[in-house]
Every structure is written in C-alpha cells, then in structure tokens.
PDB file of N, CA and C in Angstrom:
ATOM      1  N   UNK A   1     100.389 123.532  93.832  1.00  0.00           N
ATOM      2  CA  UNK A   1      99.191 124.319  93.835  1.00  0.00           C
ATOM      3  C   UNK A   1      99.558 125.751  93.457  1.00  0.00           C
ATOM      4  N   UNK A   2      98.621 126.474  93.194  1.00  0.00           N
ATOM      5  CA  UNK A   2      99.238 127.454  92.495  1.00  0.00           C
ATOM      6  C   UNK A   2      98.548 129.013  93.196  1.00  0.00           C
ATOM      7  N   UNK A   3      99.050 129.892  93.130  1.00  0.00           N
ATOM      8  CA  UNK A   3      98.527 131.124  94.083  1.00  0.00           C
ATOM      9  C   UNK A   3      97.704 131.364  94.029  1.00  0.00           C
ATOM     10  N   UNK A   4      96.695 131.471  92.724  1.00  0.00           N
ATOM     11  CA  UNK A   4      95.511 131.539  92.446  1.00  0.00           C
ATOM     12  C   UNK A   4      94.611 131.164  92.895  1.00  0.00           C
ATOM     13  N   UNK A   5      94.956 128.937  93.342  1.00  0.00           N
ATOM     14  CA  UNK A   5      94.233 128.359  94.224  1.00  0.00           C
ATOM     15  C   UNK A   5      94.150 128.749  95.556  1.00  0.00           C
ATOM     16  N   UNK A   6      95.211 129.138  95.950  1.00  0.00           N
ATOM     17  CA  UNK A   6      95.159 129.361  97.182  1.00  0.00           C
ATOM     18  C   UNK A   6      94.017 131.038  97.767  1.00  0.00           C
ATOM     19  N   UNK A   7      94.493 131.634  96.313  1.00  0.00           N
ATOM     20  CA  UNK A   7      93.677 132.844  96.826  1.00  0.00           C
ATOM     21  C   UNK A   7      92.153 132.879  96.790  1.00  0.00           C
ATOM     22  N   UNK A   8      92.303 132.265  95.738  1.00  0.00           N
ATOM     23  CA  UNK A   8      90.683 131.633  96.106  1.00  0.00           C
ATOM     24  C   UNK A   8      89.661 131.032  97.268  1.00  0.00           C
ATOM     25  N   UNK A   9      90.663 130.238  97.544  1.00  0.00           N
ATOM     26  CA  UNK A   9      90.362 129.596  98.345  1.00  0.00           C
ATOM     27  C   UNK A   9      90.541 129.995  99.721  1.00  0.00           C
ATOM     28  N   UNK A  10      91.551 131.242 100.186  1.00  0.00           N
ATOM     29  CA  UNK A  10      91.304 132.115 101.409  1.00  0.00           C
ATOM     30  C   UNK A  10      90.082 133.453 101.271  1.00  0.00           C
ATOM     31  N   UNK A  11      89.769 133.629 100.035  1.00  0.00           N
ATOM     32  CA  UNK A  11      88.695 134.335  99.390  1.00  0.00           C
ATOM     33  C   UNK A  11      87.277 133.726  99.877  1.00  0.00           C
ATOM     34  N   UNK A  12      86.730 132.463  99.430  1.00  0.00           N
ATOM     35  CA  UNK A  12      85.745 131.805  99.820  1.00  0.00           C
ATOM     36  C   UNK A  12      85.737 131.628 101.221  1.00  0.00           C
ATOM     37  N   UNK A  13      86.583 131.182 102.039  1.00  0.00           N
ATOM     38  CA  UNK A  13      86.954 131.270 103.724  1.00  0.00           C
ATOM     39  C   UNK A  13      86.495 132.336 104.002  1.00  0.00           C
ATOM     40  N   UNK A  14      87.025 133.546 103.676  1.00  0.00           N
ATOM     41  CA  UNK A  14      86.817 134.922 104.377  1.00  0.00           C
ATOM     42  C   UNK A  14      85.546 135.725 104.438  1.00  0.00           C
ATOM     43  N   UNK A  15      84.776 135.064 103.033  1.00  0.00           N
ATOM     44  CA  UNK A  15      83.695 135.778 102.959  1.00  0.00           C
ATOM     45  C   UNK A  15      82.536 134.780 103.038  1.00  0.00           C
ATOM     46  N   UNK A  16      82.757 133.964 103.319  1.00  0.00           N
ATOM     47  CA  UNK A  16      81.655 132.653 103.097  1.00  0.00           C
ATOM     48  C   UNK A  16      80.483 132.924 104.919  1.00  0.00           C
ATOM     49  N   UNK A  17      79.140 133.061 104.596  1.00  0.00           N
ATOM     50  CA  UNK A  17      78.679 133.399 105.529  1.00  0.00           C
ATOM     51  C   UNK A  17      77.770 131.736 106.220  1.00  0.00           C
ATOM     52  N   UNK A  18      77.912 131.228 106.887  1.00  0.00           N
ATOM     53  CA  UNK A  18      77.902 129.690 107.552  1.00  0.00           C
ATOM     54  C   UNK A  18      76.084 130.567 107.781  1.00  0.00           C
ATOM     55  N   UNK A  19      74.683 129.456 107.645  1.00  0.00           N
ATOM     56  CA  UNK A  19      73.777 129.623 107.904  1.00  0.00           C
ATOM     57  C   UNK A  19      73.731 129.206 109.379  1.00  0.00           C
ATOM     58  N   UNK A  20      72.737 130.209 110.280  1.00  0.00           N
ATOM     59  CA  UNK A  20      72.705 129.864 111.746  1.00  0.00           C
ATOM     60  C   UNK A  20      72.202 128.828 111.556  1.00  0.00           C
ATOM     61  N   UNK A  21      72.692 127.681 112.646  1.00  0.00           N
ATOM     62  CA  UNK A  21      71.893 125.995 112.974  1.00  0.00           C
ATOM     63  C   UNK A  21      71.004 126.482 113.486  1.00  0.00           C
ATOM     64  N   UNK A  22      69.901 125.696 113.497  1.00  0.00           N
ATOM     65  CA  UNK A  22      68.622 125.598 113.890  1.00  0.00           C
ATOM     66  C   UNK A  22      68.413 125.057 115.286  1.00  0.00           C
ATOM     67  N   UNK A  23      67.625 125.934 116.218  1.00  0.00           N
ATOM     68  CA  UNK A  23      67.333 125.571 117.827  1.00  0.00           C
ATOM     69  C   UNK A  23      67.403 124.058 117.478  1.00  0.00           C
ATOM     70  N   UNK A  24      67.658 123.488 118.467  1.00  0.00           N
ATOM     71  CA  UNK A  24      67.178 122.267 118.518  1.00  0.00           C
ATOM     72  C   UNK A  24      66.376 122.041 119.755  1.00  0.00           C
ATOM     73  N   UNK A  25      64.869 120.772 119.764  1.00  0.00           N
ATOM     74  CA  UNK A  25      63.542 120.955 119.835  1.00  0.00           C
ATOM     75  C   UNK A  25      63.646 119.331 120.424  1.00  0.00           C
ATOM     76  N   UNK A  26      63.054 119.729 121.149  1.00  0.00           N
ATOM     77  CA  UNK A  26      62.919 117.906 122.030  1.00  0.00           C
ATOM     78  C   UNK A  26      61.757 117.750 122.032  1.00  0.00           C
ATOM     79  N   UNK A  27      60.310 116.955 121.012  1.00  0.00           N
ATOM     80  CA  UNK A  27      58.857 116.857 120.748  1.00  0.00           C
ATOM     81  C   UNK A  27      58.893 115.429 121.495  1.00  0.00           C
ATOM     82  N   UNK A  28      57.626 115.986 121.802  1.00  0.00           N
ATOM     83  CA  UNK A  28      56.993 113.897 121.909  1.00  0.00           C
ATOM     84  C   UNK A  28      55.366 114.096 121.334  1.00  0.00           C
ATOM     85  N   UNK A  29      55.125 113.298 120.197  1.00  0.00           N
ATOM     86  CA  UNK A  29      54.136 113.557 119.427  1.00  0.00           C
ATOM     87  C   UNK A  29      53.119 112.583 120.295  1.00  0.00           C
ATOM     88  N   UNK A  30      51.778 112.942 120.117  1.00  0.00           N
ATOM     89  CA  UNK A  30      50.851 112.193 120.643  1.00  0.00           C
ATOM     90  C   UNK A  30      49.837 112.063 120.341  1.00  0.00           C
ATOM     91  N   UNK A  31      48.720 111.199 120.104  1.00  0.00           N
ATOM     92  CA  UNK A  31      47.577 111.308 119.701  1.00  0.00           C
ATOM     93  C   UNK A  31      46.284 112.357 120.161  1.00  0.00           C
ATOM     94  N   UNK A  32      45.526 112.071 119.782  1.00  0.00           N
ATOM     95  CA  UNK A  32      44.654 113.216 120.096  1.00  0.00           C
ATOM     96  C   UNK A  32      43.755 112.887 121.512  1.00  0.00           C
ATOM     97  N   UNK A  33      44.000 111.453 122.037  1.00  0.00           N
ATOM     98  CA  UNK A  33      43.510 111.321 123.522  1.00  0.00           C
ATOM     99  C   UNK A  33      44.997 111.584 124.743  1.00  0.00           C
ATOM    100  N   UNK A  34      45.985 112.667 124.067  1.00  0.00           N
ATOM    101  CA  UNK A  34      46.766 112.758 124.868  1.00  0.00           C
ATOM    102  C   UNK A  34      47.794 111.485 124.883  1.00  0.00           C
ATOM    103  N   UNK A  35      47.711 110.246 124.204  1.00  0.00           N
ATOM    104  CA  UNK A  35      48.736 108.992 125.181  1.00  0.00           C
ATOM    105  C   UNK A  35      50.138 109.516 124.089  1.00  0.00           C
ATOM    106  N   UNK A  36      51.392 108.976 124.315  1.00  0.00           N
ATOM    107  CA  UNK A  36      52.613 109.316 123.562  1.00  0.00           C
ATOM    108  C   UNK A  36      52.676 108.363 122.689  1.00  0.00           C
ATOM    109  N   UNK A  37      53.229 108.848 121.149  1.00  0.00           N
ATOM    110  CA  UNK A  37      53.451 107.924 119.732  1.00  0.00           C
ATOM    111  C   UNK A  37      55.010 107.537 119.914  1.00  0.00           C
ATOM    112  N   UNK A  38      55.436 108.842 120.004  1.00  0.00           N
ATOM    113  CA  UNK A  38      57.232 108.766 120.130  1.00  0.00           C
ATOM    114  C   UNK A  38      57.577 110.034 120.287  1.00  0.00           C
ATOM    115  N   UNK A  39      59.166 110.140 121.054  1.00  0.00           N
ATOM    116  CA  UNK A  39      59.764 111.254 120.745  1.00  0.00           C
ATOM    117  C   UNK A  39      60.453 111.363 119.705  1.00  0.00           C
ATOM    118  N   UNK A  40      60.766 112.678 119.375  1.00  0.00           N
ATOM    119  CA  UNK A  40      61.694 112.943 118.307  1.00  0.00           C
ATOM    120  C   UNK A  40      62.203 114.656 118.453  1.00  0.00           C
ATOM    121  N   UNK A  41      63.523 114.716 117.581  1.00  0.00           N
ATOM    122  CA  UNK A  41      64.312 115.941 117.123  1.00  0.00           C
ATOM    123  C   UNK A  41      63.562 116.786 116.019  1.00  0.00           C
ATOM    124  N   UNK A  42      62.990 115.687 115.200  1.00  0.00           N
ATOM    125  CA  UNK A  42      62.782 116.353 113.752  1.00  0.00           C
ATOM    126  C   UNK A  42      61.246 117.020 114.162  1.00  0.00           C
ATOM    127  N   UNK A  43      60.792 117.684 113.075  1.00  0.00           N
ATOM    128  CA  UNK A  43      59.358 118.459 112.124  1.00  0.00           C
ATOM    129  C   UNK A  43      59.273 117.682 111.397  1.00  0.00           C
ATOM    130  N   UNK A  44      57.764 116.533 112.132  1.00  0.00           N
ATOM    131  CA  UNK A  44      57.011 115.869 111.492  1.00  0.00           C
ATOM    132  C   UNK A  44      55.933 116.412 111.596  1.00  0.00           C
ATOM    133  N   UNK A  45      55.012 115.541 110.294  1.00  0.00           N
ATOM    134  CA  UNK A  45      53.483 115.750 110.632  1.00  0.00           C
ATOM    135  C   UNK A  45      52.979 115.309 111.861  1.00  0.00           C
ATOM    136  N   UNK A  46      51.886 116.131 112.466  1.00  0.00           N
ATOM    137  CA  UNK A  46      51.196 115.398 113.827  1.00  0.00           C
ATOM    138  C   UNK A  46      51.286 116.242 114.967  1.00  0.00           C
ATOM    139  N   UNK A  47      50.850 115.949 115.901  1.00  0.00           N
ATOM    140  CA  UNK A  47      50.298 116.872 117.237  1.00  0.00           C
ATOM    141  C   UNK A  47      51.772 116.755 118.021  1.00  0.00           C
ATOM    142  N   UNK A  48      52.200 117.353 118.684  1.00  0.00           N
ATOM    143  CA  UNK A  48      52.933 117.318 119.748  1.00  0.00           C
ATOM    144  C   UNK A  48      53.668 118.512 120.530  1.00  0.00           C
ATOM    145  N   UNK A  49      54.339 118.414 121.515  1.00  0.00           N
ATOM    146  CA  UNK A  49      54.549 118.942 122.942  1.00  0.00           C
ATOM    147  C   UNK A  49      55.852 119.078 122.731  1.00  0.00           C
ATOM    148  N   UNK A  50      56.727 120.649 123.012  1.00  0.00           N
ATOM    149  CA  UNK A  50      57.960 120.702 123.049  1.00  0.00           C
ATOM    150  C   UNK A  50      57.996 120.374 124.439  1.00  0.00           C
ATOM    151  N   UNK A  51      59.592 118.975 124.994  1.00  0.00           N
ATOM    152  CA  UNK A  51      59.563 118.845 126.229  1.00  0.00           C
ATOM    153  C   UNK A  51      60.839 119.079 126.484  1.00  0.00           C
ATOM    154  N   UNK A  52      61.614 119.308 127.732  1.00  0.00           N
ATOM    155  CA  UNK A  52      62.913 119.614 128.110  1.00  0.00           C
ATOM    156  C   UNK A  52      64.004 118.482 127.539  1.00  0.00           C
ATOM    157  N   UNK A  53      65.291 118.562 127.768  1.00  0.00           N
ATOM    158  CA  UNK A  53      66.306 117.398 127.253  1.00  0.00           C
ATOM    159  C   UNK A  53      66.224 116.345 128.043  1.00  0.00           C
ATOM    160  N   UNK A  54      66.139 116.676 129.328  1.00  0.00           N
ATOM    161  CA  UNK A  54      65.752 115.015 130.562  1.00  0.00           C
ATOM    162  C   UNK A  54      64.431 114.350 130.341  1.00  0.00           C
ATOM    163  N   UNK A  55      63.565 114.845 130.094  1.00  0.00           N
ATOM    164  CA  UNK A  55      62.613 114.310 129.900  1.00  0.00           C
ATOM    165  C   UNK A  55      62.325 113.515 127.997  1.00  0.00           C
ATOM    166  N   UNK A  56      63.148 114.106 127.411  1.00  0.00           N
ATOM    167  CA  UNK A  56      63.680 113.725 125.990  1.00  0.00           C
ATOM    168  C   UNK A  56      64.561 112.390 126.400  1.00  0.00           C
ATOM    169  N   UNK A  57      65.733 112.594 126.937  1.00  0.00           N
ATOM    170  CA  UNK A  57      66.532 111.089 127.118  1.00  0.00           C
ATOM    171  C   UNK A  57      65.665 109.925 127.582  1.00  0.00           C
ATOM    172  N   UNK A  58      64.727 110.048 128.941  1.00  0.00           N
ATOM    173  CA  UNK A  58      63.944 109.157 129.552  1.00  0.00           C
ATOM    174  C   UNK A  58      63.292 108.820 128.638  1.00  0.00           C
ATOM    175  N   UNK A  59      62.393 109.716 127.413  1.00  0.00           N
ATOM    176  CA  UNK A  59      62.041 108.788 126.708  1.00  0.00           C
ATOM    177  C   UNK A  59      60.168 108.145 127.395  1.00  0.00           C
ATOM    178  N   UNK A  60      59.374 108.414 128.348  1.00  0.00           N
ATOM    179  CA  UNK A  60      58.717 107.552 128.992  1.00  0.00           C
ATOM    180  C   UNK A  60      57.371 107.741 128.648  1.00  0.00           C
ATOM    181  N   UNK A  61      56.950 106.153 128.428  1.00  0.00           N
ATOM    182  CA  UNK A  61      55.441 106.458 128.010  1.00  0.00           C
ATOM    183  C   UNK A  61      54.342 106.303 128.946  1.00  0.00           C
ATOM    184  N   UNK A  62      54.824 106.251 130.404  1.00  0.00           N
ATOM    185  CA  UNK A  62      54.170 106.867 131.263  1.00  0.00           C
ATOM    186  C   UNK A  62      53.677 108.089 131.564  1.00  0.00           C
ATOM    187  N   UNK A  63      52.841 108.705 130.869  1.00  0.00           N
ATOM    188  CA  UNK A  63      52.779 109.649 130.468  1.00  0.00           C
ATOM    189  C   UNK A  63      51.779 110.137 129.498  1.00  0.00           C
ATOM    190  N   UNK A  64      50.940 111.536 130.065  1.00  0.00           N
ATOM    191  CA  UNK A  64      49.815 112.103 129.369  1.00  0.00           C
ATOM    192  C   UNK A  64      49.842 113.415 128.903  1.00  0.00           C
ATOM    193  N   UNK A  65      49.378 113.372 127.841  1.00  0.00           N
ATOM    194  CA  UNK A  65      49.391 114.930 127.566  1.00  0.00           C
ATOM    195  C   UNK A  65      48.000 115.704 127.990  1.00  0.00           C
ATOM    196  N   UNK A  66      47.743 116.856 128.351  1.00  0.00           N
ATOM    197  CA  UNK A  66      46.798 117.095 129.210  1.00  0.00           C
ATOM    198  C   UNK A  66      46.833 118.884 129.067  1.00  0.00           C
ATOM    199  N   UNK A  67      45.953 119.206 128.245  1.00  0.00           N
ATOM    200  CA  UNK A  67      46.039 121.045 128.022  1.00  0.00           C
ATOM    201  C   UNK A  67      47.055 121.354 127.946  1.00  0.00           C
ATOM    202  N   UNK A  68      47.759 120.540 126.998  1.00  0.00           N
ATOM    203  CA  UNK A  68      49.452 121.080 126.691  1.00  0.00           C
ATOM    204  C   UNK A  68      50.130 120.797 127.101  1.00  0.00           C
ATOM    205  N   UNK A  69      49.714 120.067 128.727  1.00  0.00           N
ATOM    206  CA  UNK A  69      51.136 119.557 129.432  1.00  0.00           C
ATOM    207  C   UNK A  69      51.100 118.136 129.949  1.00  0.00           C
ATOM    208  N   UNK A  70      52.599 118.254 130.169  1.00  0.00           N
ATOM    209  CA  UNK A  70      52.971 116.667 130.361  1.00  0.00           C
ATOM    210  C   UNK A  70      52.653 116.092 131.878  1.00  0.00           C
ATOM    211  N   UNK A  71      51.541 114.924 131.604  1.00  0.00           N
ATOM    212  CA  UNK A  71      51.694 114.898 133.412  1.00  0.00           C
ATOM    213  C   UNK A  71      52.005 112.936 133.111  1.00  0.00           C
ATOM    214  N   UNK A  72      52.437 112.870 134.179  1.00  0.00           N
ATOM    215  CA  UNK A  72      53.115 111.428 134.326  1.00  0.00           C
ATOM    216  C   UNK A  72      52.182 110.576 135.279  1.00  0.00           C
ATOM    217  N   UNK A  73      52.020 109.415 134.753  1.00  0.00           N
ATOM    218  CA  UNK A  73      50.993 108.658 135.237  1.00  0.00           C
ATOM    219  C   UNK A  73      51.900 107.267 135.609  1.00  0.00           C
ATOM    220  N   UNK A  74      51.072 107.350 136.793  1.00  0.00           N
ATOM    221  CA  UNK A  74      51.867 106.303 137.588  1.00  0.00           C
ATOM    222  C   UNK A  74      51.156 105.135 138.010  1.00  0.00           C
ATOM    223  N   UNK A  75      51.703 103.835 136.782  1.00  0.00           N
ATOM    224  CA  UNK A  75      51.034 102.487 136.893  1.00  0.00           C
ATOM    225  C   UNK A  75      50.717 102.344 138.149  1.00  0.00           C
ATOM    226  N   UNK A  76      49.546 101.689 138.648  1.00  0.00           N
ATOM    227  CA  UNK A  76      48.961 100.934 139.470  1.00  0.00           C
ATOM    228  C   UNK A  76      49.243  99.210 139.462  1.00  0.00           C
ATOM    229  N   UNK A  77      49.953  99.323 140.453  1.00  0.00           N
ATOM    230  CA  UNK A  77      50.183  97.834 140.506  1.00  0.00           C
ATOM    231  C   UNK A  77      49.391  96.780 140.866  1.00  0.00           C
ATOM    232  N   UNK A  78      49.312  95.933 140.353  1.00  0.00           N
ATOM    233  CA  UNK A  78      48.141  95.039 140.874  1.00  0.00           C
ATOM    234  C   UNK A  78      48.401  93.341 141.028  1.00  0.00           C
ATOM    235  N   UNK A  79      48.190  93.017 142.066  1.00  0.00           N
ATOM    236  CA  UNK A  79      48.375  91.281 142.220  1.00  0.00           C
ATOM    237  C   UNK A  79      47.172  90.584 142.007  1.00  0.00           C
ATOM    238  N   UNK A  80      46.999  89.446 141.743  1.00  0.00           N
ATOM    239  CA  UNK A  80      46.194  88.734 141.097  1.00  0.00           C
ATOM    240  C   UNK A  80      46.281  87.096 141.917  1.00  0.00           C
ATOM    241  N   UNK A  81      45.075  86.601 142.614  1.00  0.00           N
ATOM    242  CA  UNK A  81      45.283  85.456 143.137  1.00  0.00           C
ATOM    243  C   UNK A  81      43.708  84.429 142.950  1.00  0.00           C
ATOM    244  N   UNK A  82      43.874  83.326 143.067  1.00  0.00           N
ATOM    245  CA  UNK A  82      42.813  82.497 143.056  1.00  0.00           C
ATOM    246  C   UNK A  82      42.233  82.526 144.219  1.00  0.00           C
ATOM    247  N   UNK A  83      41.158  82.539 144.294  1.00  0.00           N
ATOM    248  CA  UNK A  83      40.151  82.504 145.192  1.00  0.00           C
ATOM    249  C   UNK A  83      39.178  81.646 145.275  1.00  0.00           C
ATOM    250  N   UNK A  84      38.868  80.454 146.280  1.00  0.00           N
ATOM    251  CA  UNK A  84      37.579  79.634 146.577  1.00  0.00           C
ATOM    252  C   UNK A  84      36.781  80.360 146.235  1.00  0.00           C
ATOM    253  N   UNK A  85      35.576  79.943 145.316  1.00  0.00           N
ATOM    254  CA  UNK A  85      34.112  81.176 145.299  1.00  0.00           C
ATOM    255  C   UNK A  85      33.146  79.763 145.132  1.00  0.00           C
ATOM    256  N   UNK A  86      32.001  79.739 145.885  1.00  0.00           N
ATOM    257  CA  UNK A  86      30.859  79.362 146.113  1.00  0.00           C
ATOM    258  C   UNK A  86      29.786  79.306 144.851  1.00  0.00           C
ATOM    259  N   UNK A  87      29.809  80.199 144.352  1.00  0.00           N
ATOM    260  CA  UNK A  87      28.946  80.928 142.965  1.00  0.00           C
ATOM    261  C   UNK A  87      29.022  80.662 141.918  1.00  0.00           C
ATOM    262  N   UNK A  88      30.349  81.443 141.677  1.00  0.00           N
ATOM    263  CA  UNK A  88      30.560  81.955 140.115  1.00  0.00           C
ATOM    264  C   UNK A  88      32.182  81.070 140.329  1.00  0.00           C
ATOM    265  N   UNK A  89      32.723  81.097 139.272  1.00  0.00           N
ATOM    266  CA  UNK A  89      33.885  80.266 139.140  1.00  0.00           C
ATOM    267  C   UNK A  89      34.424  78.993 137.867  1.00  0.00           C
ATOM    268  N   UNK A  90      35.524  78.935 137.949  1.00  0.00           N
ATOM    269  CA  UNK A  90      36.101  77.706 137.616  1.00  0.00           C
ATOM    270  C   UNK A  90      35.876  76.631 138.338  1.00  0.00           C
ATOM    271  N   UNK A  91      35.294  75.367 137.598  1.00  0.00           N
ATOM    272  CA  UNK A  91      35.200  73.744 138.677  1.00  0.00           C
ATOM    273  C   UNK A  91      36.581  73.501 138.163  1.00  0.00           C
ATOM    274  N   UNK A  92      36.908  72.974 139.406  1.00  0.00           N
ATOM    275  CA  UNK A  92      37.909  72.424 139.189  1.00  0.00           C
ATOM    276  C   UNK A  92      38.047  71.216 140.751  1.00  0.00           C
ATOM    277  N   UNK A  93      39.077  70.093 140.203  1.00  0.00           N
ATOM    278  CA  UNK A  93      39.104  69.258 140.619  1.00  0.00           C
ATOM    279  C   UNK A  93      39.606  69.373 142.673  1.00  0.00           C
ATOM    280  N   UNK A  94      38.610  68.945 143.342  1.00  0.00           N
ATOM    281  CA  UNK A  94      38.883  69.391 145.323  1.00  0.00           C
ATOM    282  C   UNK A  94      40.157  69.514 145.487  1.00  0.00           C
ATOM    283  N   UNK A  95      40.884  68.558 144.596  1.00  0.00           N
ATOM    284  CA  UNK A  95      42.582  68.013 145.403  1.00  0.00           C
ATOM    285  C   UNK A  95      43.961  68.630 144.326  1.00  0.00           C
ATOM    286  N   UNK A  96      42.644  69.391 143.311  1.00  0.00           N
ATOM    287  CA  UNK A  96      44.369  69.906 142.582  1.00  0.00           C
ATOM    288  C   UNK A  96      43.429  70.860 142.006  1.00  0.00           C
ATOM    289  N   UNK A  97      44.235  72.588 142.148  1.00  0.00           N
ATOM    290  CA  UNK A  97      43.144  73.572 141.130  1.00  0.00           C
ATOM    291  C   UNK A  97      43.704  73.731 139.496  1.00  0.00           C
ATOM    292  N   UNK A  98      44.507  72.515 139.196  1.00  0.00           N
ATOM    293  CA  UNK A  98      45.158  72.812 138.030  1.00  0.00           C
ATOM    294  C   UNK A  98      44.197  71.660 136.935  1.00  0.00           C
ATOM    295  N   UNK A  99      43.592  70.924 138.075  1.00  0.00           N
ATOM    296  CA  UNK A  99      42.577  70.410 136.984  1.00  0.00           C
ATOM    297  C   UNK A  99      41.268  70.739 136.872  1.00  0.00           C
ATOM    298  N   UNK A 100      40.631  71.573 135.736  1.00  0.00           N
ATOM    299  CA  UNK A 100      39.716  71.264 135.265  1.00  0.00           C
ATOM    300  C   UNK A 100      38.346  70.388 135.115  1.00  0.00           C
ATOM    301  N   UNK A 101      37.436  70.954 135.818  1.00  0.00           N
ATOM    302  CA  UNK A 101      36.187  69.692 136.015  1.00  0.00           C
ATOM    303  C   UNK A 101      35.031  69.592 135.268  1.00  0.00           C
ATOM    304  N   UNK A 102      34.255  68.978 135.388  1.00  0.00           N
ATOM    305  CA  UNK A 102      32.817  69.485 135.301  1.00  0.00           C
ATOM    306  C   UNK A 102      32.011  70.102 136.272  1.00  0.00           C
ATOM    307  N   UNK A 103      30.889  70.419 136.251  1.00  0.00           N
ATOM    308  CA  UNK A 103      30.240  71.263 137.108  1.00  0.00           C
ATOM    309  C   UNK A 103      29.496  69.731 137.911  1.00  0.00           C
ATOM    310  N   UNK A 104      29.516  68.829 137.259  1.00  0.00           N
ATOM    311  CA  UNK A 104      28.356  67.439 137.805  1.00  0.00           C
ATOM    312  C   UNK A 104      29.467  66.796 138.718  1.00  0.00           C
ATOM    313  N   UNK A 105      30.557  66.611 138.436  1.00  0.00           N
ATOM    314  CA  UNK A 105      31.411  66.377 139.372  1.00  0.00           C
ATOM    315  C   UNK A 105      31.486  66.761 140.578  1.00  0.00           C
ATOM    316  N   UNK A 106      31.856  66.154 141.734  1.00  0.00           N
ATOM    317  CA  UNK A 106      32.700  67.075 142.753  1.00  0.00           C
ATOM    318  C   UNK A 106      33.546  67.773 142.037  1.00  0.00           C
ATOM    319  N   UNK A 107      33.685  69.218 142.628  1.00  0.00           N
ATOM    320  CA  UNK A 107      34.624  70.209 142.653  1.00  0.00           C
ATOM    321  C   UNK A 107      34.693  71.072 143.385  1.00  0.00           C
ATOM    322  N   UNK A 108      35.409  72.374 143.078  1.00  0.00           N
ATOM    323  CA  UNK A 108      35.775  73.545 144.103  1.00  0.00           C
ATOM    324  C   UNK A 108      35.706  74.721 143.007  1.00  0.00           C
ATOM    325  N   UNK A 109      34.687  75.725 142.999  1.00  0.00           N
ATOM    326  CA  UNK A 109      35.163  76.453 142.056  1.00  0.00           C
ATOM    327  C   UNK A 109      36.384  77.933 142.697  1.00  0.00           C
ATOM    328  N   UNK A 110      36.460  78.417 141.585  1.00  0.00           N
ATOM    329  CA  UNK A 110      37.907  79.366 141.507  1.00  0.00           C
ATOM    330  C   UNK A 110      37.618  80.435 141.262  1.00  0.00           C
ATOM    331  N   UNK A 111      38.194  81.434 141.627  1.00  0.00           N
ATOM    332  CA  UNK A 111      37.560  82.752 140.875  1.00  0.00           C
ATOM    333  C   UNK A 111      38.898  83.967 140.980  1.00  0.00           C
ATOM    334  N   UNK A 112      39.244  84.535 139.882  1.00  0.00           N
ATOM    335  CA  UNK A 112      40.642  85.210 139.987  1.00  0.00           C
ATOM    336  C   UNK A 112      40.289  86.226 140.885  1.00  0.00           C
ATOM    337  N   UNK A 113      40.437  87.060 141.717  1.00  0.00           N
ATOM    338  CA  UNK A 113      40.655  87.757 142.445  1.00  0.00           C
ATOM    339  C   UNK A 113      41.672  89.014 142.099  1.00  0.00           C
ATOM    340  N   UNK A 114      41.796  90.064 141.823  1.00  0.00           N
ATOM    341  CA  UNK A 114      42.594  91.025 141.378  1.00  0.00           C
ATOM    342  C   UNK A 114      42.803  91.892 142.772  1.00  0.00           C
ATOM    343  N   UNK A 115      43.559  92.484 143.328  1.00  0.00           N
ATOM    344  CA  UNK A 115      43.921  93.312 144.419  1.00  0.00           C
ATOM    345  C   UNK A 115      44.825  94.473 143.698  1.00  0.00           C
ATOM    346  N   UNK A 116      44.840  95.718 144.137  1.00  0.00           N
ATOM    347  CA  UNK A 116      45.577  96.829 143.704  1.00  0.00           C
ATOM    348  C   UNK A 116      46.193  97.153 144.962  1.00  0.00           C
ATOM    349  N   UNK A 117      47.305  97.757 144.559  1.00  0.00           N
ATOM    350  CA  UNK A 117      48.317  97.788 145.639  1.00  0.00           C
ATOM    351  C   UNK A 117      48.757  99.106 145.385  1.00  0.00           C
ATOM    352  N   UNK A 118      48.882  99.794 146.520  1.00  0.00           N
ATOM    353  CA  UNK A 118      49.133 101.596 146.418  1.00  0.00           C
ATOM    354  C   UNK A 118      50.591 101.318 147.074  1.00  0.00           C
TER     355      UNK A 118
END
C-alpha cells in the first residue's frame, strides 16, 4: 500500500463528520376508535402514540387509546354453562343433553347461561 493510501485514508477518518442517529421512538399505531394495529420503531403512515420501551417489549393488545393515552383494559372473564329452561331453549333428549329433539317429543330444553366472573 502506498503512503498516499494511507494518507488518505487517515485524512477521510479525521475529518469525516458521522450524522447524529436518530432518537429512537417506541409507537403503537391505532385506529381511530382507539383499539391497537401494531407496534413499531419506524415512521409510518397512520395515527399513533409514542409509548415507553416496557410497554414496547409487552407488545399488548389489551389496550386503548383514549385522549392520547394508553389505558389497559382488562378482559372480563366469563364461564358459560347449560341451563334447564322451561321457555326458551334447546329440546333435547330427558336422558342425554347431547341429543337433539323435537319440540313434539318428550324433552328438556337448554339454554346457555353466560356468568361473568370479577
């Protein structure tokens, strides 16, 4: 190699000015009723919320956007069981509720029952 290269090349080193990196930005884009599309690093098109780095890793779409801010919504759990009903219902067969009846038949009707659980 020859001195020239080299001087050059401690020349470009010495004076070469590196552009500042760019903040980096933890978004979670969302529609316009608030629910979350995705997070992301980049400047895309679309609405969204600068959020902290923990809340960036989690990642969670539990979660609303709400006058700018993030509030976290917490599923309601709910169990679900069959229920004897008198009324309204599934016929189904007295001695098994897995069969299916007619209404002219004897039967028992069924009725799903939903319960929420706090």
């Amino acid at each position: 190699m020859s001195r020239e290269t080299t001087d050059n090349f401690w020349q470009v080193i010495t004076t070469f000015r590196w552009p500042e990196p760019e903040p980096v930005q933890y978004r979670l884009y969302h529609d316009d009723q608030g629910r979350p599309l995705f997070y992301s690093m980049e400047t895309l098109p679309g609405t969204y919320i600068e959020v902290d780095q923990a809340t960036y890793v989690l990642a969670s779409h539990n979660v609303l956007v709400q006058h700018g801010a993030l509030v976290v919504v917490r599923p309601r759990a709910q169990v679900s069981r069959l229920a004897p009903d008198t009324e309204s219902g599934t016929a189904c067969d007295p001695r098994d509720v897995c069969v299916i009846v007619s209404s002219d038949q004897p039967h028992q009707k069924w009725k799903k029952q939903i319960y929420d659980i706090h």
